[in-house]
N, C-alpha and C. Protein backbone atom coordinates (compact mmCIF):
# COMPACT_ATOMS: atom_id res chain seq x y z
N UNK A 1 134.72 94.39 101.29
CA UNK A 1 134.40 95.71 100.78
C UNK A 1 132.94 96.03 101.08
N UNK A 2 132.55 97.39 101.71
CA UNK A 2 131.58 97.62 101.74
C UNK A 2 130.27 97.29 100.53
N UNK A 3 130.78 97.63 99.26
CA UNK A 3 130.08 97.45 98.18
C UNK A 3 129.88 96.03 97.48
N UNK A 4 130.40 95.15 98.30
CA UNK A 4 129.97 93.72 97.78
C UNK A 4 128.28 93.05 98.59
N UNK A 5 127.95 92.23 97.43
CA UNK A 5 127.05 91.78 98.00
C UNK A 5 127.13 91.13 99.25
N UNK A 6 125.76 90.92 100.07
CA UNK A 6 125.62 90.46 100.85
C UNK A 6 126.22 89.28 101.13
N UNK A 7 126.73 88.13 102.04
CA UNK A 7 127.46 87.26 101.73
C UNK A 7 126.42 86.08 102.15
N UNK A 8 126.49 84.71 102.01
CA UNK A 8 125.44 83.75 102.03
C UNK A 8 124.93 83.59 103.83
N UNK A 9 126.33 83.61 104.43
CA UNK A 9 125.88 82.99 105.67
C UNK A 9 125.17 84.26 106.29
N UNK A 10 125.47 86.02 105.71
CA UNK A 10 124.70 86.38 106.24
C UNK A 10 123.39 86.58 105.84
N UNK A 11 122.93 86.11 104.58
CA UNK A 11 121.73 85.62 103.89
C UNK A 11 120.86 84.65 105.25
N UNK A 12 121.36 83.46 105.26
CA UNK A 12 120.60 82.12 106.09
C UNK A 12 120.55 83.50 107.07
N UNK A 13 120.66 84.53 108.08
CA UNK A 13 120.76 84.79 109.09
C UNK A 13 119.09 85.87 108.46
N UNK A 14 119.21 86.72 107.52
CA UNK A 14 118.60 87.99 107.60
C UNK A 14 117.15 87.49 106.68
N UNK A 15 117.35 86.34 105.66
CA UNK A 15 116.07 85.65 105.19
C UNK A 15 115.29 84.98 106.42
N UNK A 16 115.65 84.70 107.52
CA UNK A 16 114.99 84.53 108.30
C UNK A 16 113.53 85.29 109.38
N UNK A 17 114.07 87.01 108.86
CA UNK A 17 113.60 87.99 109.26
C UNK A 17 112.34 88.08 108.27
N UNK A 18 111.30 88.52 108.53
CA UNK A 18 109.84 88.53 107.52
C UNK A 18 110.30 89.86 106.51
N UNK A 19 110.02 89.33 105.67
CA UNK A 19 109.76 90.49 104.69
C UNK A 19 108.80 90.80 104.04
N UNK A 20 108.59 92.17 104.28
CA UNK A 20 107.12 92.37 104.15
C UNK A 20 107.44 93.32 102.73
N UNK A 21 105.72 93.70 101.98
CA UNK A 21 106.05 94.63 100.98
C UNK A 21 104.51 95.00 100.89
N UNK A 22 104.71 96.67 101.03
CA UNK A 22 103.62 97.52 100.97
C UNK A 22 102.80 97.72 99.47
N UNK A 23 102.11 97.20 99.64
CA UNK A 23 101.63 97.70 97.95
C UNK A 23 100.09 97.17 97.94
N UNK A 24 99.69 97.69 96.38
CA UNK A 24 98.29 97.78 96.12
C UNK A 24 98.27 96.76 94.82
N UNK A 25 96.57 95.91 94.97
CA UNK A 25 97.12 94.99 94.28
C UNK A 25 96.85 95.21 92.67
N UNK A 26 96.50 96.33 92.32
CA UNK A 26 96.58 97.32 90.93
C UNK A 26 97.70 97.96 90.05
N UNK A 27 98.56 98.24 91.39
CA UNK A 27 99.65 99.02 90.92
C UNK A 27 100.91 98.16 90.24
N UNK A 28 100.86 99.02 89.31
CA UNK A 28 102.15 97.64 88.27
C UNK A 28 103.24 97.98 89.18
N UNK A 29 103.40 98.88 89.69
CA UNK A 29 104.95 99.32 90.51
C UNK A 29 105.45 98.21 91.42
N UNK A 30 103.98 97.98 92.18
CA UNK A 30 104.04 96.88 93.54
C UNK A 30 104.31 95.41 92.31
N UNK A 31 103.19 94.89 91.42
CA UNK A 31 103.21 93.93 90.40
C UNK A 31 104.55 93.47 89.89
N UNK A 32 105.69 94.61 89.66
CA UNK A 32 106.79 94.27 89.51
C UNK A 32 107.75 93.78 90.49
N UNK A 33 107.86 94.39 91.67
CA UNK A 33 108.37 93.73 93.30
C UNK A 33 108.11 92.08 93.16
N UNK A 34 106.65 92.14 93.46
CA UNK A 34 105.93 90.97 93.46
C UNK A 34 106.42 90.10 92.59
N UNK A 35 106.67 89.92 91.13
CA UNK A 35 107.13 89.33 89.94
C UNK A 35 108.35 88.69 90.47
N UNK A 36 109.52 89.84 90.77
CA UNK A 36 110.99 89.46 91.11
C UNK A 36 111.26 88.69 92.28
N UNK A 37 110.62 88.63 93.82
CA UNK A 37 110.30 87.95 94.89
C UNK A 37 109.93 86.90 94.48
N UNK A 38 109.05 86.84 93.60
CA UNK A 38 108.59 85.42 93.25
C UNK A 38 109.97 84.64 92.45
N UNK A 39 110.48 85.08 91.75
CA UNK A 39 111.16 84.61 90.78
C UNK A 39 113.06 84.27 91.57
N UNK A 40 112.93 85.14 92.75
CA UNK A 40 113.91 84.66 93.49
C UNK A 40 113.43 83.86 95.06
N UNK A 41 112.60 83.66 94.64
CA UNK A 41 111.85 82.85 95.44
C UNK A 41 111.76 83.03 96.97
N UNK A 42 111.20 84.41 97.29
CA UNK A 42 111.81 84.96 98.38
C UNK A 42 109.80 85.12 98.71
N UNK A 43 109.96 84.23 100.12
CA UNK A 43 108.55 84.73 100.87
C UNK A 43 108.47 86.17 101.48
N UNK A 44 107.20 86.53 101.47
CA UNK A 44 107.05 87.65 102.00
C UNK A 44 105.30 87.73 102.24
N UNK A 45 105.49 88.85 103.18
CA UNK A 45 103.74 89.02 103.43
C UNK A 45 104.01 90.36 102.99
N UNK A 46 102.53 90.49 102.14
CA UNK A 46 101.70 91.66 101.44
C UNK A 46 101.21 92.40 102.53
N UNK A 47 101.09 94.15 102.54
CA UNK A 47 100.20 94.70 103.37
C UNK A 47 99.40 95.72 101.92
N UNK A 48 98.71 96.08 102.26
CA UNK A 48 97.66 96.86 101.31
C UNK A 48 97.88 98.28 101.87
N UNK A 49 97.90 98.81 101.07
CA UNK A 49 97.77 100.59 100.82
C UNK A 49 96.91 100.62 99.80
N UNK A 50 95.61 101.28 100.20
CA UNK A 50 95.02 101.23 99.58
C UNK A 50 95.01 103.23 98.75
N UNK A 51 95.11 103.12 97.42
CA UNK A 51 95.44 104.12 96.98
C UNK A 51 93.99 105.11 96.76
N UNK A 52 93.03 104.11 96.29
CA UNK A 52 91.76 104.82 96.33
C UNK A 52 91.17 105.38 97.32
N UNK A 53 91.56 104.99 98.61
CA UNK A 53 91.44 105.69 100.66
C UNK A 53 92.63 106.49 100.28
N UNK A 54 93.51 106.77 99.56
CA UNK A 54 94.80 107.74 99.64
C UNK A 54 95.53 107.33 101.15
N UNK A 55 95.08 105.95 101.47
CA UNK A 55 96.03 105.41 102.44
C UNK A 55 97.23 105.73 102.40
N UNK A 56 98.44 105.91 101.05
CA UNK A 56 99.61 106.47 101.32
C UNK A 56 100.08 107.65 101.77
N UNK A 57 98.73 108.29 102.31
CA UNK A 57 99.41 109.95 102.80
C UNK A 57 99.28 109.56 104.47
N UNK A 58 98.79 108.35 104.65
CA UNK A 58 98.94 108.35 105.71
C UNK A 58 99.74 108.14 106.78
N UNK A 59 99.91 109.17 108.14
CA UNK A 59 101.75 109.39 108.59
C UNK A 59 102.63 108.47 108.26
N UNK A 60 101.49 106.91 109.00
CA UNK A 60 102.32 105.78 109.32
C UNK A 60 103.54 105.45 107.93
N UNK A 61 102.92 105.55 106.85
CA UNK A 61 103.50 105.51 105.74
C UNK A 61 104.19 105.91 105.24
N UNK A 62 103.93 107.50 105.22
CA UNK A 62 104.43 108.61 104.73
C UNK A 62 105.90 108.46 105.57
N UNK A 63 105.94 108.33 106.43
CA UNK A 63 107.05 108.55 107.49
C UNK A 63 108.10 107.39 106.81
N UNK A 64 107.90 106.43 105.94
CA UNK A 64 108.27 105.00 105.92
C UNK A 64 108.80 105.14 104.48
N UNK A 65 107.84 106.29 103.69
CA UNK A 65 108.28 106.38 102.28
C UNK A 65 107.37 108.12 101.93
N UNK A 66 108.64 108.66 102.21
CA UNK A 66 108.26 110.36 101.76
C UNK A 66 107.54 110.79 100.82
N UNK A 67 107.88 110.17 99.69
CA UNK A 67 107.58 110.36 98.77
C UNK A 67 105.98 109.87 98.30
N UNK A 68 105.42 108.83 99.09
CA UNK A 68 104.03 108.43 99.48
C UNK A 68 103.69 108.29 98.00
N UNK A 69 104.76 106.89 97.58
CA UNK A 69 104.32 106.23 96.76
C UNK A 69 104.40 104.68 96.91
N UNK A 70 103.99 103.39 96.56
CA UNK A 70 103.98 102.17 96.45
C UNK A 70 104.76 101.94 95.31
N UNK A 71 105.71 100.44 95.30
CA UNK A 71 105.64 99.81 96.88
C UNK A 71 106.71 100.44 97.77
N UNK A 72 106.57 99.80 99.16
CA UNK A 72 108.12 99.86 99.70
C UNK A 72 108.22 98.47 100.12
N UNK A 73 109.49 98.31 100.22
CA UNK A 73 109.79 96.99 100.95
C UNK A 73 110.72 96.47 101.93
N UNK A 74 109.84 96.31 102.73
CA UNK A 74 110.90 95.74 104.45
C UNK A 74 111.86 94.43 104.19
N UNK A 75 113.17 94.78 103.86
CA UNK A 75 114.07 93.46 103.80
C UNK A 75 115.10 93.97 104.30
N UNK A 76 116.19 93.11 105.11
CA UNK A 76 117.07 93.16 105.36
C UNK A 76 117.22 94.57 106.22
N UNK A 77 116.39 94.62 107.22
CA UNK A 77 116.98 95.78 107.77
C UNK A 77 116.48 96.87 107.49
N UNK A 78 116.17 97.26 106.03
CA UNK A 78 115.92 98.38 105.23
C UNK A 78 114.26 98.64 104.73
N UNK A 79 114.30 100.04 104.42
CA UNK A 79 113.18 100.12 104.04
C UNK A 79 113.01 100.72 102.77
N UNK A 80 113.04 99.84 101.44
CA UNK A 80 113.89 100.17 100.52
C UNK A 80 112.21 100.92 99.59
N UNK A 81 112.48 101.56 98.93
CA UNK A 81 111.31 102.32 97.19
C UNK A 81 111.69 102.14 95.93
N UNK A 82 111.54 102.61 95.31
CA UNK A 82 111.42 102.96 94.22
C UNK A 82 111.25 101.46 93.32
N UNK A 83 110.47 100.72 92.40
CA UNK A 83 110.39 99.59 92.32
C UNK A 83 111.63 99.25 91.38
N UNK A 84 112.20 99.50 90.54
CA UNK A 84 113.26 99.48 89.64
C UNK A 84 114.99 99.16 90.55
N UNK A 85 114.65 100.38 91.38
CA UNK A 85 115.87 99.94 92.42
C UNK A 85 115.75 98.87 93.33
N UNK A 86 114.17 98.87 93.72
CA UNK A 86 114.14 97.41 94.62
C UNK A 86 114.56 96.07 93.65
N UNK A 87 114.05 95.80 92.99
CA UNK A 87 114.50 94.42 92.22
C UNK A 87 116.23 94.78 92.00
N UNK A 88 116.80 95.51 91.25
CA UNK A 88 118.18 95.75 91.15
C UNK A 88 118.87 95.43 93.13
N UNK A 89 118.18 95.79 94.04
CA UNK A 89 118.34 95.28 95.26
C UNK A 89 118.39 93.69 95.49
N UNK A 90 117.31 93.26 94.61
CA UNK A 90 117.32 92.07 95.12
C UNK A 90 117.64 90.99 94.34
N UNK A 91 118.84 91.34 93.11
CA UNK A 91 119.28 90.64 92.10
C UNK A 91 120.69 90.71 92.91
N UNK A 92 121.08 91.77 93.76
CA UNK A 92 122.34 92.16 93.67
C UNK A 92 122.84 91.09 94.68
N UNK A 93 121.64 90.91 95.87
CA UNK A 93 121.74 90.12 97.21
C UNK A 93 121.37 88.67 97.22
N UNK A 94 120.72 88.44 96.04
CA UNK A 94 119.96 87.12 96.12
C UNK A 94 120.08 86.02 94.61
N UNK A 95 120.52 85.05 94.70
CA UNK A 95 120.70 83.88 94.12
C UNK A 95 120.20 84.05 92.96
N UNK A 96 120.47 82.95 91.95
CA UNK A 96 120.07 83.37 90.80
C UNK A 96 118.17 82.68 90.74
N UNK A 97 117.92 83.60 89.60
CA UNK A 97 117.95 83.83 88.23
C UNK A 97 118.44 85.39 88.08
N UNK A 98 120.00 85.64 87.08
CA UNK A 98 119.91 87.15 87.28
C UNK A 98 119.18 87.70 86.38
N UNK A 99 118.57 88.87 87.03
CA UNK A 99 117.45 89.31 86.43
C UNK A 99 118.01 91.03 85.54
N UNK A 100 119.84 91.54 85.69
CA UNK A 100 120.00 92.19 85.07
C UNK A 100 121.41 91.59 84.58
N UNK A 101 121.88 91.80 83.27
CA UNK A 101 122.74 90.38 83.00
C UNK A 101 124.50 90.92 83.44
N UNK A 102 125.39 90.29 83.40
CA UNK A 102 126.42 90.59 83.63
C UNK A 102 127.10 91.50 82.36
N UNK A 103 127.03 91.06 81.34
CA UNK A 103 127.70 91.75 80.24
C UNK A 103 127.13 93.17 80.31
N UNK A 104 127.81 94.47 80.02
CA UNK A 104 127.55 95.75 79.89
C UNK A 104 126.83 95.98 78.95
N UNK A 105 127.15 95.69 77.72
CA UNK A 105 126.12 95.96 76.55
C UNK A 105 125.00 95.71 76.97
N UNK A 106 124.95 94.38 77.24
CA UNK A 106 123.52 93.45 77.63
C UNK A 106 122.40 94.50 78.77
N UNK A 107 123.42 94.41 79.48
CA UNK A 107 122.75 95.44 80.81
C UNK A 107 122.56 96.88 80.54
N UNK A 108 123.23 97.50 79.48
CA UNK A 108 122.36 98.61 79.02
C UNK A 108 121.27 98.09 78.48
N UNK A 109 121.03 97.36 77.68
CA UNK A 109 119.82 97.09 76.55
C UNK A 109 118.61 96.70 77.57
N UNK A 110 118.85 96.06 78.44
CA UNK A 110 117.59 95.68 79.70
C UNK A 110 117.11 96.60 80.33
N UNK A 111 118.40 97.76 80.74
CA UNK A 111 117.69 99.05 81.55
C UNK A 111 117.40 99.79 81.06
N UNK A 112 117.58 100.01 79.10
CA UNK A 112 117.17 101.19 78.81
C UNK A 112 115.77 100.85 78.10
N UNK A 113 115.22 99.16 77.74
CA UNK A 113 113.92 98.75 77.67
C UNK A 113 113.15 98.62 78.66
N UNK A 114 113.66 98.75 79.92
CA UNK A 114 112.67 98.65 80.98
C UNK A 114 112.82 100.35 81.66
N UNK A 115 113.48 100.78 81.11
CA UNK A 115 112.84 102.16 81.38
C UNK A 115 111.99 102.95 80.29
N UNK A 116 111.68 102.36 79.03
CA UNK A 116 111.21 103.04 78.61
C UNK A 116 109.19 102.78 79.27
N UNK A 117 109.12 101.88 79.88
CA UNK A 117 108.24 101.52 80.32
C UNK A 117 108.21 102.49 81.68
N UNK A 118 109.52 102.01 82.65
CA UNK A 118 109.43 102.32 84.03
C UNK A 118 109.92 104.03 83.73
N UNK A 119 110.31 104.72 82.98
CA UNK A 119 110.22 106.45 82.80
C UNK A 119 109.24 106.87 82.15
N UNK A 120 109.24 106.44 81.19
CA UNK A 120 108.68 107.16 80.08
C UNK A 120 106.31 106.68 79.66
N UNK A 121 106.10 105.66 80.27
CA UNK A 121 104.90 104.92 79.52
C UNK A 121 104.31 105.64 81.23
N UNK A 122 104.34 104.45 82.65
CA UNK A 122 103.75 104.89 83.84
C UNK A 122 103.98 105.42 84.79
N UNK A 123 104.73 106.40 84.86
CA UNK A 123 104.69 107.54 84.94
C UNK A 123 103.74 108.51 84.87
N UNK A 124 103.53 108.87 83.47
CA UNK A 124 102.55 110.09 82.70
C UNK A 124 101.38 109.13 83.03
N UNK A 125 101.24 107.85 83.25
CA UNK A 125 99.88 107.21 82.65
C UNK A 125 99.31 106.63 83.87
N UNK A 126 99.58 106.80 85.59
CA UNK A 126 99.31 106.65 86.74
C UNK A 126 98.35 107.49 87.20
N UNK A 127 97.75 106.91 88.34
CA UNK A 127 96.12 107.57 88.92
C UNK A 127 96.83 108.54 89.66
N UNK A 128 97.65 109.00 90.06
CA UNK A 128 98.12 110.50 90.53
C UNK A 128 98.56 111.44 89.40
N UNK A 129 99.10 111.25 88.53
CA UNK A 129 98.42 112.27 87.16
C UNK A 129 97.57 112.13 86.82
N UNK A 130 96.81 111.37 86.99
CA UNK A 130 95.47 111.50 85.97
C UNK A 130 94.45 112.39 86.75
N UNK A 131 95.07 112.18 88.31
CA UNK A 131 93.53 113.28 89.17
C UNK A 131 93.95 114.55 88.66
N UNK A 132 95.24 114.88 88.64
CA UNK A 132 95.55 116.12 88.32
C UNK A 132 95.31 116.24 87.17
N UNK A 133 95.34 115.60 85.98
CA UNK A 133 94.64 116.15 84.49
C UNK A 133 93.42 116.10 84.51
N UNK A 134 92.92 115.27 85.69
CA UNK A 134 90.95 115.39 85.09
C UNK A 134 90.94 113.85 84.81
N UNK A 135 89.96 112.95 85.80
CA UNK A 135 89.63 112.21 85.75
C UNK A 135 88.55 112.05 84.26
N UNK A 136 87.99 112.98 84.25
CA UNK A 136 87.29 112.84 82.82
C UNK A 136 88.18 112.34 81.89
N UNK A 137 89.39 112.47 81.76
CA UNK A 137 90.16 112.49 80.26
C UNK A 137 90.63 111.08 80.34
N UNK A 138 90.53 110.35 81.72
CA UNK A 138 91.71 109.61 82.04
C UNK A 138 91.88 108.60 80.96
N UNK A 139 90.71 107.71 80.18
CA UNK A 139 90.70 106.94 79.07
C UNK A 139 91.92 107.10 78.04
N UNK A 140 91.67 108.73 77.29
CA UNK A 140 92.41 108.85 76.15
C UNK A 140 93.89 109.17 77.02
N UNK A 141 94.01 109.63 77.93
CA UNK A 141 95.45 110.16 78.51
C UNK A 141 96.01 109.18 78.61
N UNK A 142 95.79 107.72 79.29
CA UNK A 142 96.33 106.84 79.40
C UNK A 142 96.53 106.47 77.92
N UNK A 143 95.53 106.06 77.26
CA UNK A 143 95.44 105.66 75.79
C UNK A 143 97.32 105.57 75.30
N UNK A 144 96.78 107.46 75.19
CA UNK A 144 97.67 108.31 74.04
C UNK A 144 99.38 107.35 74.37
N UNK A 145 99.55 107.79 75.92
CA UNK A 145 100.91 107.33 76.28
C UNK A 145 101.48 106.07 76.38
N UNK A 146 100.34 105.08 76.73
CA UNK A 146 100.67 103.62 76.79
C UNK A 146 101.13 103.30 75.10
N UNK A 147 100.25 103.61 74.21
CA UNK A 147 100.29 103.19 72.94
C UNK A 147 101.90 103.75 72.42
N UNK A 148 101.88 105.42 72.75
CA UNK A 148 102.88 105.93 72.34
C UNK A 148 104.54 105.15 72.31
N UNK A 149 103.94 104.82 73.91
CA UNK A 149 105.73 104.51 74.79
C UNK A 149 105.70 102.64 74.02
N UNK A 150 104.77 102.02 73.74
CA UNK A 150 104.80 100.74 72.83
C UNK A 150 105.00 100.62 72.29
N UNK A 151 104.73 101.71 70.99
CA UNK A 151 105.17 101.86 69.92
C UNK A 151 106.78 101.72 70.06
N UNK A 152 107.47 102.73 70.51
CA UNK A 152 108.72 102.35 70.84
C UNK A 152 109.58 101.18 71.63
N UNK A 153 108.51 100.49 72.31
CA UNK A 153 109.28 99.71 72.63
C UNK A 153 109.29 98.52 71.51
N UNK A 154 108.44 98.28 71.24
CA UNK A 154 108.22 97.40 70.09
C UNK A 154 109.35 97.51 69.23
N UNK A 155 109.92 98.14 68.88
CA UNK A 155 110.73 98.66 67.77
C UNK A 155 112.25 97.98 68.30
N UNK A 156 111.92 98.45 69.78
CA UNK A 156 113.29 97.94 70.04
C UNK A 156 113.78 96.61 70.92
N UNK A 157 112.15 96.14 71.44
CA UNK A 157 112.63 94.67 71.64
C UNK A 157 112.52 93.75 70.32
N UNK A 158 111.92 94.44 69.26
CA UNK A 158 111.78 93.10 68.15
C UNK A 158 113.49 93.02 67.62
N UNK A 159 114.65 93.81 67.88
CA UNK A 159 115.25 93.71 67.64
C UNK A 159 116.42 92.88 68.46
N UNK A 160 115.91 92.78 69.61
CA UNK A 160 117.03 92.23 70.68
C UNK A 160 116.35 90.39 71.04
N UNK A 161 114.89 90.43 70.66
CA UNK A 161 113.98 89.25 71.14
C UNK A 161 114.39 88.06 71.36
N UNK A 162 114.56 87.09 72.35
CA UNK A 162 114.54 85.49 71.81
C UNK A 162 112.85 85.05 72.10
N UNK A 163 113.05 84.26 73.19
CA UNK A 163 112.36 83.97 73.68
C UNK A 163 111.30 84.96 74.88
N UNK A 164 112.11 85.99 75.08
CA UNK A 164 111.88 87.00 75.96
C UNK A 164 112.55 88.61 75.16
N UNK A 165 111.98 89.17 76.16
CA UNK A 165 112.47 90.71 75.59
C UNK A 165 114.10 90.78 75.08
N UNK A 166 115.23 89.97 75.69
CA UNK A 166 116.41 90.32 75.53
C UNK A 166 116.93 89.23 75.23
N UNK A 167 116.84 88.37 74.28
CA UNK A 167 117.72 86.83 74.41
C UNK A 167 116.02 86.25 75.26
N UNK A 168 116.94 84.88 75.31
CA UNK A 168 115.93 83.35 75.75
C UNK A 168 116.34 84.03 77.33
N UNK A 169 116.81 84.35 78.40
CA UNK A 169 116.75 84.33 79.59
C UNK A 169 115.92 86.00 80.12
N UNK A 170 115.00 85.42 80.87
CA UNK A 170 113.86 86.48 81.81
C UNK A 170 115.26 87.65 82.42
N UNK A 171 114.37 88.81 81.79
CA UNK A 171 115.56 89.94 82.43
C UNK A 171 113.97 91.28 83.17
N UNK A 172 114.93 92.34 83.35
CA UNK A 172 114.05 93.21 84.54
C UNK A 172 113.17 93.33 83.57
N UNK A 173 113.28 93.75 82.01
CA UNK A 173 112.50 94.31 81.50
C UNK A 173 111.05 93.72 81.17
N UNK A 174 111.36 92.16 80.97
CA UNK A 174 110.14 91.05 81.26
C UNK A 174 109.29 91.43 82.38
N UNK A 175 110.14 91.30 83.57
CA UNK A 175 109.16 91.83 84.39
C UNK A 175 108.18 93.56 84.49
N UNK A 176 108.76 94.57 83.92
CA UNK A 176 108.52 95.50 83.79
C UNK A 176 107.03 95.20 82.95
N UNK A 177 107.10 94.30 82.02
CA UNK A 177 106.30 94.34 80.32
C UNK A 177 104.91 93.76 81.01
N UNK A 178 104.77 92.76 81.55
CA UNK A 178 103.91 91.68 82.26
C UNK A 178 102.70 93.18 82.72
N UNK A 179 103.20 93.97 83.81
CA UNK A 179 101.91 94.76 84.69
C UNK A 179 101.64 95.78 83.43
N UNK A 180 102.39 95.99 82.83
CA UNK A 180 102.01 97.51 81.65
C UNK A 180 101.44 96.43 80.44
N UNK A 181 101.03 95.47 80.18
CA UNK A 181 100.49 95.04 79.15
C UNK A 181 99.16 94.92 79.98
N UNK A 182 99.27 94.68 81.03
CA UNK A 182 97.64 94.29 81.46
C UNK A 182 96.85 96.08 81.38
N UNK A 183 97.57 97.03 82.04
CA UNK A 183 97.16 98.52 82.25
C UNK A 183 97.17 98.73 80.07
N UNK A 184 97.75 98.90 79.44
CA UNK A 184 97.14 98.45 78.16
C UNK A 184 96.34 98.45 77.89
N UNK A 185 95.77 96.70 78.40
CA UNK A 185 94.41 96.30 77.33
C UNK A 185 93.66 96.74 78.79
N UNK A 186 93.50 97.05 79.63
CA UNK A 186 92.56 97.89 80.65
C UNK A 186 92.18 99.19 80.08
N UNK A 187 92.89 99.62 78.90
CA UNK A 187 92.62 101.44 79.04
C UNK A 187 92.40 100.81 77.02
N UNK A 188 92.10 100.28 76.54
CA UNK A 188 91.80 100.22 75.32
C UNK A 188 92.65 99.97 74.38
N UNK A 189 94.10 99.46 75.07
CA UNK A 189 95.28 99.55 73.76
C UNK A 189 95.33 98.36 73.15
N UNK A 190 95.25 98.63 71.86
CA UNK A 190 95.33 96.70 70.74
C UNK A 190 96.84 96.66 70.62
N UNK A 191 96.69 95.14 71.82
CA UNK A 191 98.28 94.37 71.38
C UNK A 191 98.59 93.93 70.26
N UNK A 192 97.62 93.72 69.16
CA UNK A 192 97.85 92.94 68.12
C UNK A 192 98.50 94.17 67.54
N UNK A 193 98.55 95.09 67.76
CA UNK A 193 99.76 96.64 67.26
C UNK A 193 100.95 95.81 67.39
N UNK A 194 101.80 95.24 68.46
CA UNK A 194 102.74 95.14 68.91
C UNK A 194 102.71 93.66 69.04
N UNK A 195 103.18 92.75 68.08
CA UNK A 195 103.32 91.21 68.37
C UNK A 195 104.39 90.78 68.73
N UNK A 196 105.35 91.44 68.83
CA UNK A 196 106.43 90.89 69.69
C UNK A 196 106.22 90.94 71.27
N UNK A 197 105.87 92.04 71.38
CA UNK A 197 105.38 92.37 73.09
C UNK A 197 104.17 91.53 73.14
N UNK A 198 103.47 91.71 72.56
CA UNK A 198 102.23 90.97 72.56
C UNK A 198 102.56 89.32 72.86
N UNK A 199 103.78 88.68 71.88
CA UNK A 199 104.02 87.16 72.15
C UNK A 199 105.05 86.80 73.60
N UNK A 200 105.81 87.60 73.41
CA UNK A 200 106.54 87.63 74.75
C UNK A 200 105.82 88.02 75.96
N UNK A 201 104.41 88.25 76.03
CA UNK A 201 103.57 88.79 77.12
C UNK A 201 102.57 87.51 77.57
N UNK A 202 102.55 86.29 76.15
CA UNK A 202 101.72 85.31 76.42
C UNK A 202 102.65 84.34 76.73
N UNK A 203 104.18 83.72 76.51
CA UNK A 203 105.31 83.82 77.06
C UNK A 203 105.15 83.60 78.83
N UNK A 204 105.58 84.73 79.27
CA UNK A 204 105.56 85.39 80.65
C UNK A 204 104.11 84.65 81.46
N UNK A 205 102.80 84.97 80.31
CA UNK A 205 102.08 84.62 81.64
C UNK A 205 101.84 83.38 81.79
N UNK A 206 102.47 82.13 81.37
CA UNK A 206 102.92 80.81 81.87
C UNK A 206 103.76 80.56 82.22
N UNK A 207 104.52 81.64 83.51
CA UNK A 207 105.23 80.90 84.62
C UNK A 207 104.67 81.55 85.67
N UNK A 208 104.80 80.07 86.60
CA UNK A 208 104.41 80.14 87.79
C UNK A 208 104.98 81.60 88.77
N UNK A 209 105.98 82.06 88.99
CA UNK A 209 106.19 83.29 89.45
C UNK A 209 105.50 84.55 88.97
N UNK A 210 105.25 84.98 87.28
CA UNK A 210 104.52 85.79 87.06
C UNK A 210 102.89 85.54 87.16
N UNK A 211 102.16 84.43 87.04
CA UNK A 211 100.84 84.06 87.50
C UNK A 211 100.65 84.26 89.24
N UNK A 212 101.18 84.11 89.87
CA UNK A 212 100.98 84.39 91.27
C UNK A 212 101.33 85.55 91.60
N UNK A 213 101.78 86.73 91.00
CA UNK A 213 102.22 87.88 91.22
C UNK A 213 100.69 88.73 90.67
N UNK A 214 99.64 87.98 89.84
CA UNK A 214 99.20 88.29 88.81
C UNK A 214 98.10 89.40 89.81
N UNK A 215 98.03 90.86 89.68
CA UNK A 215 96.95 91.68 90.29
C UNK A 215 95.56 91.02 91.05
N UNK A 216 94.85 89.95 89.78
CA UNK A 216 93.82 89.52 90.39
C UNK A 216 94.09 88.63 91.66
N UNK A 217 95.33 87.79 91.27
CA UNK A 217 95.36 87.10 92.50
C UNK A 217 95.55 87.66 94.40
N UNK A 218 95.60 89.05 94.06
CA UNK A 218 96.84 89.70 95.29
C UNK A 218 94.76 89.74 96.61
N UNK A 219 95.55 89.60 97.46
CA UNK A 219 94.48 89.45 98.71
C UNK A 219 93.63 91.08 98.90
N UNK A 220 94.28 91.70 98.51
CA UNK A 220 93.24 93.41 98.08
C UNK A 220 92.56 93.49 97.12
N UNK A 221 92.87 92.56 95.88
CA UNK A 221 92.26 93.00 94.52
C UNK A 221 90.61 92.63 94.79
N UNK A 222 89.96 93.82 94.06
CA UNK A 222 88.57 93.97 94.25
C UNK A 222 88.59 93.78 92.86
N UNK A 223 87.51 92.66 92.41
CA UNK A 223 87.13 92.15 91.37
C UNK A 223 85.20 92.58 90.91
């Protein structure tokens, strides 16, 4: 069937091909790619777009991803966006750990906590709204929404929690939580508001896949 995953032997054939992934080493969007690659243990080389040069308007790019946003990512042939659909890409094709769970209930509760992050928190709270509201404001604008969209999430992972946002096993929304807790305490927000996110965030950053994904480490990050 067209709609089945990829099959293994043609895995050994197309993991062989480089996979590359466009991104900046700031952007939680790219941070989350990065997270899930790691965690399915899939090599790849980084290229930099640099967002502060507005490198993404540039053709080469633009032509590659219309929408001239980060990341994109060269796998399999494809030249896939949007970061939410890329990992759901690469849970669907690639070995475990699954990172969205099989049960339906379950798999609503992961996509509708990792969207409240990936719709609702950065989104409104990204350096392409913020030029358009006025770099002056950008502090409290980010503030207002990061805190806002926490508030809610808080509410609703303390209810699902084990060890991680959903139960003891790493799901998308873990990875989602990891880059928006750092943009957080970057823009002034107190985790100690939110100790469930807050413990599940100290959690996360002792494994080896989310520490090497980690912004400072990425070969662009200007420190």
């Amino acid at each position: 069937k067209a709609e089945e995953a990829v099959s293994s032997s043609d895995l050994m054939v197309e993991e062989k091909a480089k996979v590359v992934l466009f991104s900046y080493w700031r952007s939680s969007c790219s941070w989350r790619v990065r997270i899930a690659l790691n965690l399915k243990n899939i090599e790849y080389e980084s290229r930099s777009v640099n967002l502060l040069k507005n490198e993404q308007n540039d053709d080469a790019y633009s032509s590659m991803n219309p929408n001239r946003l980060i990341p994109t990512l060269e796998i399999d042939g494809h030249s896939l966006t949007q970061s939410m659909a890329v990992i759901e890409y690469l849970d669907e094709t690639r070995e475990n750990p699954k990172l969205v769970p099989n049960d339906p209930y379950l798999r609503a509760v992961v996509r509708s906590q990792a969207q409240i992050i990936g719709c609702e928190i950065q989104p409104v709270a990204n350096l392409r709204v913020m030029r358009l509201h006025g770099m002056e404001f950008k502090q409290e604008w980010a503030y207002h929404w990061i805190k806002l969209g926490f508030e809610a999430l808080e509410k609703e992972v303390s209810k699902t929690a084990g060890k991680y946002c959903v139960g003891d096993e790493i799901s998308l929304v873990d990875i989602l939580l990891v880059p928006q807790i750092f943009n957080a305490l970057r823009w002034g927000v107190d985790m100690n508001q939110f100790p469930t996110l807050r413990k599940i965030g100290k959690f996360l950053d002792e494994i080896p896949a989310f520490q090497e994904a980690h912004a400072d480490k990425q070969p662009d990050a200007v420190l």
